[in-house]
Protein backbone atom coordinates (compact mmCIF):
# COMPACT_ATOMS: atom_id res chain seq x y z
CA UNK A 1 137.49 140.63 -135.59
CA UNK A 2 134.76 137.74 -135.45
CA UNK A 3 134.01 136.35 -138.62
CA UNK A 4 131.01 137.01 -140.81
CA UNK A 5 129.96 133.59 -141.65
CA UNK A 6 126.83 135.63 -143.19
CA UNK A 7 129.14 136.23 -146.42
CA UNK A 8 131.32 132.76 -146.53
CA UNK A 9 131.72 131.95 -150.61
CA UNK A 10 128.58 130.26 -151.70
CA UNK A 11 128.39 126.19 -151.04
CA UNK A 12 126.33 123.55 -151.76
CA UNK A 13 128.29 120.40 -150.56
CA UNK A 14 128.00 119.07 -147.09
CA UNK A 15 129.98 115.81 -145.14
CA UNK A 16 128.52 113.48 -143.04
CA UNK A 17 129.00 114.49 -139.54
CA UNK A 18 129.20 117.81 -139.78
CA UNK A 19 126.26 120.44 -139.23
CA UNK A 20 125.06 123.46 -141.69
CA UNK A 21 122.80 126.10 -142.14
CA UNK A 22 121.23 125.00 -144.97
CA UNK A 23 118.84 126.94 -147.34
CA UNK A 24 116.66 126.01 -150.25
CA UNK A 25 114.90 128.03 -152.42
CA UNK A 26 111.74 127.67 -154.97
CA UNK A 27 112.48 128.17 -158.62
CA UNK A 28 112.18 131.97 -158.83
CA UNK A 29 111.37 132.47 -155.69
CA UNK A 30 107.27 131.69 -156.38
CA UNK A 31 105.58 131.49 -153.14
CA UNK A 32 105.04 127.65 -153.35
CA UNK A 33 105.38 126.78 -150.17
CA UNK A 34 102.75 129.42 -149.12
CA UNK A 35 99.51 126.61 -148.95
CA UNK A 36 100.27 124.47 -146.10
CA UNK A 37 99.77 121.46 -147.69
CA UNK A 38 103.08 121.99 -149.03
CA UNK A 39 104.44 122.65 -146.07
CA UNK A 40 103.23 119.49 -144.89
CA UNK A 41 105.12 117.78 -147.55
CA UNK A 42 108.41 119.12 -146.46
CA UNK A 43 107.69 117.89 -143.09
CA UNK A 44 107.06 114.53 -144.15
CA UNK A 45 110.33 114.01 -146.18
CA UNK A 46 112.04 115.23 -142.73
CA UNK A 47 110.32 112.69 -140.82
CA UNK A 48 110.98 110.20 -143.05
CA UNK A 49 114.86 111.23 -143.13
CA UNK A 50 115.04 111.51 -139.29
CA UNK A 51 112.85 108.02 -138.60
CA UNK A 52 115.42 106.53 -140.06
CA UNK A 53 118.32 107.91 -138.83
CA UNK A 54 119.79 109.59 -142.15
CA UNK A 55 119.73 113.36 -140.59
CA UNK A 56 119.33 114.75 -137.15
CA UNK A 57 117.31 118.11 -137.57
CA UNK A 58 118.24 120.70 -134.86
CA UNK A 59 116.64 123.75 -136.44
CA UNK A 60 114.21 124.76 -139.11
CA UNK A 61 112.11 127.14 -140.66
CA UNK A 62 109.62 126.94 -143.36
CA UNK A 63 108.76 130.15 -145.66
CA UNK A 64 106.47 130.79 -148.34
CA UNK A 65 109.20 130.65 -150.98
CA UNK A 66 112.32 128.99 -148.77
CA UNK A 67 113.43 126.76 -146.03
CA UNK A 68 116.22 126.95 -143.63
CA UNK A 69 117.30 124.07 -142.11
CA UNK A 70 119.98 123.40 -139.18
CA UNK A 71 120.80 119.65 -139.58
CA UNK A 72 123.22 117.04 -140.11
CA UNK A 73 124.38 114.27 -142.69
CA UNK A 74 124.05 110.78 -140.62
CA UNK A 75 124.47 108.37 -143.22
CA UNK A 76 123.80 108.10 -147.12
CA UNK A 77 120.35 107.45 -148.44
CA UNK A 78 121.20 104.21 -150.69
CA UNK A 79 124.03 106.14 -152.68
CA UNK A 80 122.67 109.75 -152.46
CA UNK A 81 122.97 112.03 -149.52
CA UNK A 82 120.08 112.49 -147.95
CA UNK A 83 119.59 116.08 -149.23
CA UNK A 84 119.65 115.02 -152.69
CA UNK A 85 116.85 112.51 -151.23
CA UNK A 86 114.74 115.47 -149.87
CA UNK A 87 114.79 117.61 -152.92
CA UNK A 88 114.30 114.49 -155.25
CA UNK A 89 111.34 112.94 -153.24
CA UNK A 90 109.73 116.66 -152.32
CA UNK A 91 109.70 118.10 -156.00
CA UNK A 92 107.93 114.17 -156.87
CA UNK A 93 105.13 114.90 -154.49
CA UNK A 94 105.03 118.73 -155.66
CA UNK A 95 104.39 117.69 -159.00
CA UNK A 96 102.14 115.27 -158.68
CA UNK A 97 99.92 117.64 -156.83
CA UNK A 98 100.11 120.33 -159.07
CA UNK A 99 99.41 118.14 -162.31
CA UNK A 100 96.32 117.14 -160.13
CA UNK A 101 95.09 120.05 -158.77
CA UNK A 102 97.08 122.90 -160.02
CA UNK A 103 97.93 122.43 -163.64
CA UNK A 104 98.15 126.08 -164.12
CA UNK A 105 100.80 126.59 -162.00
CA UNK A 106 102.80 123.92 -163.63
CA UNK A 107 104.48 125.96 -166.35
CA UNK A 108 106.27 128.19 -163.83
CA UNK A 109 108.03 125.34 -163.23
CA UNK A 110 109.49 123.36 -166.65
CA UNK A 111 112.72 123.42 -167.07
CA UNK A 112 113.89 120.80 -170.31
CA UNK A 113 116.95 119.12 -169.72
CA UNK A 114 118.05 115.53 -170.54
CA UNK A 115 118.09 115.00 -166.41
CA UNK A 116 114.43 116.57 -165.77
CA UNK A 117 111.36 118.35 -167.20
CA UNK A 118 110.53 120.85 -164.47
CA UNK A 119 112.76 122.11 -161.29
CA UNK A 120 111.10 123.02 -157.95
CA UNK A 121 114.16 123.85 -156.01
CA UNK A 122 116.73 126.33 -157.50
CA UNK A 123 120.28 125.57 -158.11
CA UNK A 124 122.65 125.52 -155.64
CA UNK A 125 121.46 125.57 -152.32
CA UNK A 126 123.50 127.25 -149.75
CA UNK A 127 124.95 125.16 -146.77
CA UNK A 128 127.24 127.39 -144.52
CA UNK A 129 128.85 124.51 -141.87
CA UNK A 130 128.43 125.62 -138.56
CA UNK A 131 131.37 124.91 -136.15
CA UNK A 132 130.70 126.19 -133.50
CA UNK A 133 127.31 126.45 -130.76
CA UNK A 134 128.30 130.34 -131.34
CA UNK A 135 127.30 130.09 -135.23
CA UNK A 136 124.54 128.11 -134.68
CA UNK A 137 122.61 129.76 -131.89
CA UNK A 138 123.04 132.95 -134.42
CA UNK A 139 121.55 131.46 -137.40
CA UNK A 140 118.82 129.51 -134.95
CA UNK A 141 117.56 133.00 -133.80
CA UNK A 142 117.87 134.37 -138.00
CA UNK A 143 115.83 131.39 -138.83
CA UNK A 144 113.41 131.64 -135.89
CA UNK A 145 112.76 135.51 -136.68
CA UNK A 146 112.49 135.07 -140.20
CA UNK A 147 108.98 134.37 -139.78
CA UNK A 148 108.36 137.97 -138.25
CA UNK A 149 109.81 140.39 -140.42
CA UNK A 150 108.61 143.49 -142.30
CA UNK A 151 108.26 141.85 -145.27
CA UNK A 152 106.52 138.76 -144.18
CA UNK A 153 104.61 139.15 -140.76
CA UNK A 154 103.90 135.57 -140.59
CA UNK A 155 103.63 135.87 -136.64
CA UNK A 156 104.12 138.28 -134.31
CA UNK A 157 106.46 135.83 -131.74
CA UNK A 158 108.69 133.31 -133.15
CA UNK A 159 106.81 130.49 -131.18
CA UNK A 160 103.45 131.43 -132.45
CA UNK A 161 104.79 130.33 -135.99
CA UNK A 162 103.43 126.86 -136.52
CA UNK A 163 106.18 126.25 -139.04
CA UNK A 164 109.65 126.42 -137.35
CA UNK A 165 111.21 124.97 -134.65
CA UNK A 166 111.01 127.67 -132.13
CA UNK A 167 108.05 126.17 -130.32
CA UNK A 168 110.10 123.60 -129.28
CA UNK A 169 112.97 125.60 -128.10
CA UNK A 170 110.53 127.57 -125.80
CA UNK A 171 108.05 124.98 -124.36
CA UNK A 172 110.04 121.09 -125.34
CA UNK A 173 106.80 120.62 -127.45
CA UNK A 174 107.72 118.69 -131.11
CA UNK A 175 104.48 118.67 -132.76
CA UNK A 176 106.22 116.73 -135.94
CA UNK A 177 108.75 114.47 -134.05
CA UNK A 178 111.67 115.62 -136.10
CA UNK A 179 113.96 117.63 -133.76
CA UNK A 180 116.50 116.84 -132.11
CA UNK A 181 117.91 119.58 -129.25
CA UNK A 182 121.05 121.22 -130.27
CA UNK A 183 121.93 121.66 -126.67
CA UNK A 184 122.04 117.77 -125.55
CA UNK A 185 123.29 115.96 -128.86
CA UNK A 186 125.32 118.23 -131.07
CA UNK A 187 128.63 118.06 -130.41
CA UNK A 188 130.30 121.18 -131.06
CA UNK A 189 132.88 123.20 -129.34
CA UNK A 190 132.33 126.42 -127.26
CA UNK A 191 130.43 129.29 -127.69
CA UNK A 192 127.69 128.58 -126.23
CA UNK A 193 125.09 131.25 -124.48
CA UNK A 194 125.68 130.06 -120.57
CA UNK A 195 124.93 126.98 -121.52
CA UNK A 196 125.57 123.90 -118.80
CA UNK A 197 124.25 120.56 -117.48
CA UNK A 198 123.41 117.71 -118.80
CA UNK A 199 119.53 119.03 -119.15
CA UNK A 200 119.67 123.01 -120.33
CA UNK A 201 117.52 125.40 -119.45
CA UNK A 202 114.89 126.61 -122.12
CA UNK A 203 116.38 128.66 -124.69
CA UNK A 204 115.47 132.38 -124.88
CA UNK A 205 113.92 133.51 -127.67
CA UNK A 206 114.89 136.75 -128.69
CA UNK A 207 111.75 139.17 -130.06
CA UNK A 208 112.35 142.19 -132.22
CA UNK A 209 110.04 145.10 -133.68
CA UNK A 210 109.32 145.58 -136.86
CA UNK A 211 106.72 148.27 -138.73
CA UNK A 212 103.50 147.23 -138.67
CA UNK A 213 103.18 147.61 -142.45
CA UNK A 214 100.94 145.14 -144.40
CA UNK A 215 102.54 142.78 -147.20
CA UNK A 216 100.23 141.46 -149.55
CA UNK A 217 100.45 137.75 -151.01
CA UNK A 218 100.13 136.00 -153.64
CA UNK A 219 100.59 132.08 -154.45
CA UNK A 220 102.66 132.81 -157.64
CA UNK A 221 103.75 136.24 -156.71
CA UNK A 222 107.88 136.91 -157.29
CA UNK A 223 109.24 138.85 -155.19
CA UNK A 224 111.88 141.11 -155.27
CA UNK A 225 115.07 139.49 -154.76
CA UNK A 226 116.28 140.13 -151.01
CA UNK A 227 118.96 138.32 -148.72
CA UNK A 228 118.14 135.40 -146.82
């Protein structure tokens, strides 16, 4: 029986070299990331990362209240791996905009500790290593649909969601310069979907239907607690 890499224990640690699924969270799942402003922010961190040569992004997805990422560990930032350098340097810029322009929202997030007085980012973010083009075309296609389903209907095709990398994997287009194609660099054994020579073929993205039923938002809305 295949493996379900969908329940693998919970891990936070990743190795240079090696590629994950990676997913980070807002502190109580608020919908922080809803204004795109913030969204920009995440992007530039990336771009910053991937300029110089500290991650290679091959997959992502931005949400309201989460981010999945596809990406590797090239080298240490200074000491720190570079995704303790993206959740240090995005939760700086967060708060610096909220104190500026959304001090309300601001309690939401203190947490006192002798390391920090607020936390953007939950605890623990969960990396599931992908070993295989098998594993990650699967969790490319969760994180490109994410965007569509019942409970967010963001989009109503994965490509027509600004936010994620599935515009590039249908039309070559990278409107933030941060991704690098899965296909051509990442060097992983088999699995892959009939995929051969050295320039694929575009990559098929799959659709689904889902009810047409309206979800309501809310910048500081928490949701109920699903699986991700």
């Amino acid at each position: 029986m295949e493996q379900n890499h969908f329940r693998a224990p919970r891990n936070s640690q990743m190795l240079l070299g090696e590629v994950y699924f990676w997913t980070d969270t807002i502190k109580g799942w608020r919908k922080l990331l809803k204004p795109h402003e913030y969204k920009a922010i995440i992007i530039n961190q990336l771009q910053w990362l991937v300029s110089r040569k500290k991650v290679a992004v091959y997959g992502y997805v931005i949400m309201p209240n989460h981010i999945h990422l596809i990406w590797e560990m090239l080298e240490k930032n200074g000491k720190e791996m570079p995704h303790a350098s993206f959740n240090k340097w995005t939760s700086s810029a967060f708060l610096k905009d909220i104190q500026q322009n959304h001090p309300q929202v601001l309690p939401y997030f203190i947490e006192q500790t002798n390391e920090r007085n607020h936390r953007f980012w939950q605890r623990d973010p969960l990396a599931i290593l992908l070993d295989s083009k098998a594993k990650l075309e699967q969790k490319l296609d969760y994180l490109h649909l994410n965007p569509l389903h019942k409970r967010w209907q963001l989009a109503t095709a994965p490509e027509d969601y600004p936010w994620s990398s599935a515009k590039y994997y249908l039309t070559g287009e990278d409107e933030f310069n941060i991704l690098t194609d899965y296909r051509e660099e990442c060097k992983l054994d088999g699995g892959a979907s009939g995929l051969s020579g050295d320039r694929p073929g575009k990559l098929e993205l799959k659709t689904l239907s889902f009810s047409p039923e309206k979800v309501a938002f809310h910048f500081l809305n928490k949701p109920t607690r699903t699986k991700i």
